[in-house]
Protein backbone atom coordinates (compact mmCIF):
# COMPACT_ATOMS: atom_id res chain seq x y z
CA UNK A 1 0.00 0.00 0.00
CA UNK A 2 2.28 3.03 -1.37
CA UNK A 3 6.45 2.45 -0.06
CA UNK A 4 8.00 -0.74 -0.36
CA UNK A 5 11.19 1.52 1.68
CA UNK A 6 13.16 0.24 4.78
CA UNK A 7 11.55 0.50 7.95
CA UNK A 8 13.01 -0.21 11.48
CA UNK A 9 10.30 -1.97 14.58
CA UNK A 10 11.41 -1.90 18.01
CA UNK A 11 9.54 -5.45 19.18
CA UNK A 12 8.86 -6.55 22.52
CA UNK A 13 6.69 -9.45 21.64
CA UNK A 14 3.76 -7.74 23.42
CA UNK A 15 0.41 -6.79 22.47
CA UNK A 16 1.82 -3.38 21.00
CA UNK A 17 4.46 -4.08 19.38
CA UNK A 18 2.79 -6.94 17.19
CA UNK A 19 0.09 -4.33 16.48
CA UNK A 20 2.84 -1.63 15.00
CA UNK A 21 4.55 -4.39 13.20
CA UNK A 22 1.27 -5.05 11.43
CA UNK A 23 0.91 -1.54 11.20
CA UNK A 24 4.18 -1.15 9.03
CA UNK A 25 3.76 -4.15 7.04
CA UNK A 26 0.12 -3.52 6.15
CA UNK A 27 1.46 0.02 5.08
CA UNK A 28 3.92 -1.74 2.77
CA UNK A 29 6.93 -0.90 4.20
CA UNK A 30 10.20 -3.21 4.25
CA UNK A 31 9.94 -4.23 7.66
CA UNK A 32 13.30 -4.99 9.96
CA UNK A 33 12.37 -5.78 13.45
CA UNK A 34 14.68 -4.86 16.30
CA UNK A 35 14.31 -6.95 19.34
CA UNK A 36 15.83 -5.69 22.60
CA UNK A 37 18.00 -8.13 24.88
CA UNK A 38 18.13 -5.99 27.60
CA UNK A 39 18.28 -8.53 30.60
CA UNK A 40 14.76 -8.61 31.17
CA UNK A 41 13.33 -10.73 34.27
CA UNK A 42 10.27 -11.54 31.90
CA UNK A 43 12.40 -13.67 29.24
CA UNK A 44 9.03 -14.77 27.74
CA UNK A 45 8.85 -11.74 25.28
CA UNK A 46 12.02 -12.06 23.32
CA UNK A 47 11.23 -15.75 22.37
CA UNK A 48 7.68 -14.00 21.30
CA UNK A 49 9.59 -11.60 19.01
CA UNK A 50 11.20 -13.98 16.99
CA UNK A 51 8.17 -15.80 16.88
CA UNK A 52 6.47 -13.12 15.38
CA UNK A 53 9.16 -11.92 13.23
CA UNK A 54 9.53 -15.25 11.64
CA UNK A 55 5.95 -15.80 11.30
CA UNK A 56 5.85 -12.55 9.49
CA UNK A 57 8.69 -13.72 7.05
CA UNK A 58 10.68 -10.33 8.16
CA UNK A 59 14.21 -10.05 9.28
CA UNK A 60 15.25 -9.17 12.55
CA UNK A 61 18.27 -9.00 14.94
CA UNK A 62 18.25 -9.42 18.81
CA UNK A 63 20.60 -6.17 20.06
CA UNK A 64 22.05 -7.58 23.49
CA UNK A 65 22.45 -4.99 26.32
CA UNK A 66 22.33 -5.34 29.97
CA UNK A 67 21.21 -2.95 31.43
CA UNK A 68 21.04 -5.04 34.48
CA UNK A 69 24.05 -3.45 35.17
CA UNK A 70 22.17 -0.24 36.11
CA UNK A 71 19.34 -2.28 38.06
CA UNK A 72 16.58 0.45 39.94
CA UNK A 73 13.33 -1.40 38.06
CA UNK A 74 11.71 -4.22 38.37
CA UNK A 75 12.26 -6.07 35.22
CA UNK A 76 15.77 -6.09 35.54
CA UNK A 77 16.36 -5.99 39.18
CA UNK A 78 15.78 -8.17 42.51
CA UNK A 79 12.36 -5.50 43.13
CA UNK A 80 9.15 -7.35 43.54
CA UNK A 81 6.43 -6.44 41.16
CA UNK A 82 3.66 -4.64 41.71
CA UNK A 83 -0.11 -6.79 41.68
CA UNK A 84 -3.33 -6.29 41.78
CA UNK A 85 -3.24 -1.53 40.95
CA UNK A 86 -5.99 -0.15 39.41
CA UNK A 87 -5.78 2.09 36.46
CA UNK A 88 -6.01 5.54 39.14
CA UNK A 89 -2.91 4.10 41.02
CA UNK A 90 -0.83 3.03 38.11
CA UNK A 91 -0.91 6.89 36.42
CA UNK A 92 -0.17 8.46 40.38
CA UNK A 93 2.98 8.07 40.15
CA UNK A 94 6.01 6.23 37.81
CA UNK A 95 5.81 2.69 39.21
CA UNK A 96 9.00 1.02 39.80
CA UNK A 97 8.84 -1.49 36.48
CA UNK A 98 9.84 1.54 34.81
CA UNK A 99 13.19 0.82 32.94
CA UNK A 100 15.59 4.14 33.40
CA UNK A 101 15.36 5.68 29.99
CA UNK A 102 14.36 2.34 28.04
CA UNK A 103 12.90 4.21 25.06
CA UNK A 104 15.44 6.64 25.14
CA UNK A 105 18.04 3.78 24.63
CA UNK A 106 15.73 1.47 22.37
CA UNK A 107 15.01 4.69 20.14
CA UNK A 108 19.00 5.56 19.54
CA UNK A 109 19.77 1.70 18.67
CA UNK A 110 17.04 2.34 16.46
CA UNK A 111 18.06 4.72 14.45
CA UNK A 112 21.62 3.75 14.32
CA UNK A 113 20.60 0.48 12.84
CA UNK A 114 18.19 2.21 10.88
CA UNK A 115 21.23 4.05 9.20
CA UNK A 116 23.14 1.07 7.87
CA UNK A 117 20.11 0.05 6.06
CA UNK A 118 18.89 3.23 5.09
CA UNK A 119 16.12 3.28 6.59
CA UNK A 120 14.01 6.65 7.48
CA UNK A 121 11.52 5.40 9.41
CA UNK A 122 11.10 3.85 12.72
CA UNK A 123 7.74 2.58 14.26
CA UNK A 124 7.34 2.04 18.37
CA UNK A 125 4.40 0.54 20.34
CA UNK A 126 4.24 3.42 22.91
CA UNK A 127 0.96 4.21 24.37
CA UNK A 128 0.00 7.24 26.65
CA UNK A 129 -3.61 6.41 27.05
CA UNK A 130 -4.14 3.11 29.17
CA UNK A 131 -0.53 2.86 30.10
CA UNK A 132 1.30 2.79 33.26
CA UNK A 133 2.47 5.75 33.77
CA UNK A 134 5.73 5.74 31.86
CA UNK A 135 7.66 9.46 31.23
CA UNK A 136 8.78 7.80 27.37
CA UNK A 137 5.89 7.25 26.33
CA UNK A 138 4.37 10.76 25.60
CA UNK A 139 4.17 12.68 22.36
CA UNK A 140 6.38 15.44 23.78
CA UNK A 141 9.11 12.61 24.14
CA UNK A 142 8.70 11.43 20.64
CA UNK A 143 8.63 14.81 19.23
CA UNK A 144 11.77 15.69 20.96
CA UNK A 145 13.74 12.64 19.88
CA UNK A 146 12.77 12.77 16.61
CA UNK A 147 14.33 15.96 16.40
CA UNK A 148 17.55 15.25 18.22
CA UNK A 149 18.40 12.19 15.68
CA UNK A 150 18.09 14.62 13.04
CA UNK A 151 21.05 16.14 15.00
CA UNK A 152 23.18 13.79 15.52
CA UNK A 153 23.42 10.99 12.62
CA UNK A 154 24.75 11.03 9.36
CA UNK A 155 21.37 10.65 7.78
CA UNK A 156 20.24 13.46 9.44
CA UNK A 157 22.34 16.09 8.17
CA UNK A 158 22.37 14.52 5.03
CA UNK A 159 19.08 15.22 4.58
CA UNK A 160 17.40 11.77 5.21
CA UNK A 161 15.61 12.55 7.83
CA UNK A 162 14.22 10.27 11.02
CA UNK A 163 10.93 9.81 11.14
CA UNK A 164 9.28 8.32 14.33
CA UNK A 165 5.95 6.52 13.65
CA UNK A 166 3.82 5.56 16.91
CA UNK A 167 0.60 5.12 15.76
CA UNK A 168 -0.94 3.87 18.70
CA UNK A 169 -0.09 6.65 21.28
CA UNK A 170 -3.37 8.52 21.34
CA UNK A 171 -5.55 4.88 21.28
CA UNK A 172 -7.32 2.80 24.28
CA UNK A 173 -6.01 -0.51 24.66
CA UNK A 174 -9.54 -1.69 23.18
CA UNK A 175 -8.63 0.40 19.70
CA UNK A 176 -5.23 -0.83 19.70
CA UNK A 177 -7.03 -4.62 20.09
CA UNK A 178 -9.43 -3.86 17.70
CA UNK A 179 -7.13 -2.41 14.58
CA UNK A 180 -4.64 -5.31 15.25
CA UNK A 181 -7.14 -8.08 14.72
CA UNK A 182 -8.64 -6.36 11.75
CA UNK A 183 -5.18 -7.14 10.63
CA UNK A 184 -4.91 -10.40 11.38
CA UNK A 185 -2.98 -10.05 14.36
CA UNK A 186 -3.00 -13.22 16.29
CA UNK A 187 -2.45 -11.86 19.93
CA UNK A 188 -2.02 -15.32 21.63
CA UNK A 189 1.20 -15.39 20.07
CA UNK A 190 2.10 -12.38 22.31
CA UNK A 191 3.27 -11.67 26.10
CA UNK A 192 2.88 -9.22 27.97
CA UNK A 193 2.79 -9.98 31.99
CA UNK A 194 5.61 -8.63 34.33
CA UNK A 195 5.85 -11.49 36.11
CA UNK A 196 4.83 -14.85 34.72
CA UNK A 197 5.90 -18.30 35.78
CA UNK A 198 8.49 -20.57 34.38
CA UNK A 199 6.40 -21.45 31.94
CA UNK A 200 5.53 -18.26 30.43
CA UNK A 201 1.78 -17.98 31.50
CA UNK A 202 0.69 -14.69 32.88
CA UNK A 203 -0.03 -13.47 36.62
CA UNK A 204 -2.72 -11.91 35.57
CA UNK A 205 -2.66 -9.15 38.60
CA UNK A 206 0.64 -7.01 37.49
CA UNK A 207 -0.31 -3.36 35.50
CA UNK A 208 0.56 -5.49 31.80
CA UNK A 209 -1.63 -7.69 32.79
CA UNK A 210 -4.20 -5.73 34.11
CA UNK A 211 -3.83 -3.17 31.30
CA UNK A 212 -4.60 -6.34 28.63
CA UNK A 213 -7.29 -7.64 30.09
CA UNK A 214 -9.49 -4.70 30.50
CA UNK A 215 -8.99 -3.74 27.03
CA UNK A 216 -9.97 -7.51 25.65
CA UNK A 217 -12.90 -6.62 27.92
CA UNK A 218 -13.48 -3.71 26.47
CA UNK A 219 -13.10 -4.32 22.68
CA UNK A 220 -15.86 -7.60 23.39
CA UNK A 221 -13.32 -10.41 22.25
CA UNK A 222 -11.79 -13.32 24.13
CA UNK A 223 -8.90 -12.85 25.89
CA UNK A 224 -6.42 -15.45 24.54
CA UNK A 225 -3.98 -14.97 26.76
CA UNK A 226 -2.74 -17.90 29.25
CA UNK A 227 -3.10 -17.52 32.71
CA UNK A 228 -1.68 -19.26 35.00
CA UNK A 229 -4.64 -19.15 37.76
């Protein structure tokens, strides 16, 4: 549908990240997913991504970085999750799964891959409607970063300029649901809990979890997600 040009996903292997990659692809662009080793606690995701990315027939490449070695958040540190928040207390304050500057990070290894394939554009699943409270995932954020990597690369101030694509920032959880299944998005594939057990089925009770429920609920389809209670 119009470009067949390069485009660089961030994907999680969650609920919004499929949704973007569909996004992309049903836009016709070239897709190249970027998949984040970042020494998670919820492992489940990355073998997700490269389910998805090989089910979509797309290259990708798993960027390893560690930011365990910084710690302060509960996916990559010994800090319990939180269970069992409503939506009021998730958005009262920035809960401790936040990752210290996650998107920032994800959003520069972005565009430098994006350069060595000459790619312009680069799609994220952020979401500052039903989300928990994260400080990266606003449009002022985007807006901002977009304009510093026009800065700093090559491509940049060459005159190819970044552009960020988040098409799901201003959309429920229930919209976001809805769009991906009208392209064929097959969200049982996905994972999205903080905290699931060893074998990858979902608490249920952390803000993911909560978040993805409410908005099956909402858009009036079946949750396919496993729980494991």
């Amino acid at each position: 549908m119009g470009t067949s040009d390069p485009a660089v996903v961030l994907l999680s292997g969650g609920l919004d990240s499929a949704t973007v990659l569909a996004i992309a692809r049903d836009e016709g662009y070239a897709v190249h997913a970027l998949v984040v080793d970042y020494g998670q606690r919820h492992r489940h995701e990355l073998e997700a991504a490269k389910k998805l990315s090989e089910e979509a027939g797309i290259p990708f490449r798993v960027m390893p970085l560690d930011l365990r070695v910084f710690g302060g958040s509960a996916l990559t540190d010994d800090i319990d999750v939180p269970h069992g928040r409503d939506e009021s207390e998730m958005q009262q304050d920035i809960p401790v799964t936040y990752v210290p500057a996650r998107n920032l990070i994800f959003l520069s290894l972005a565009s430098g891959f994006a350069e060595t394939i000459g790619a312009k554009d680069l799609f994220l699943g952020v979401n500052a409607v039903d989300y928990s409270g994260y400080p990266d995932c606003r449009p002022e954020f985007l807006t901002a970063f977009e304009a510093c990597a026009n800065l700093a690369t090559k491509a940049g101030v060459q005159g190819q300029a970044f552009t960020i694509h988040a098409p799901l920032v201003n959309l429920t959880k229930a919209e976001i649901i809805q769009r991906g299944l009208k392209l064929g998005v097959d969200y049982s594939k996905t994972h999205s809990c903080y905290d699931p057990d060893p074998q990858g089925r979902a608490c249920g009770t952390c803000d993911s979890c909560v978040l993805r429920r409410r908005g099956f609920e909402a858009a009036g389809v079946p949750d396919p997600t496993r729980y494991s209670a």
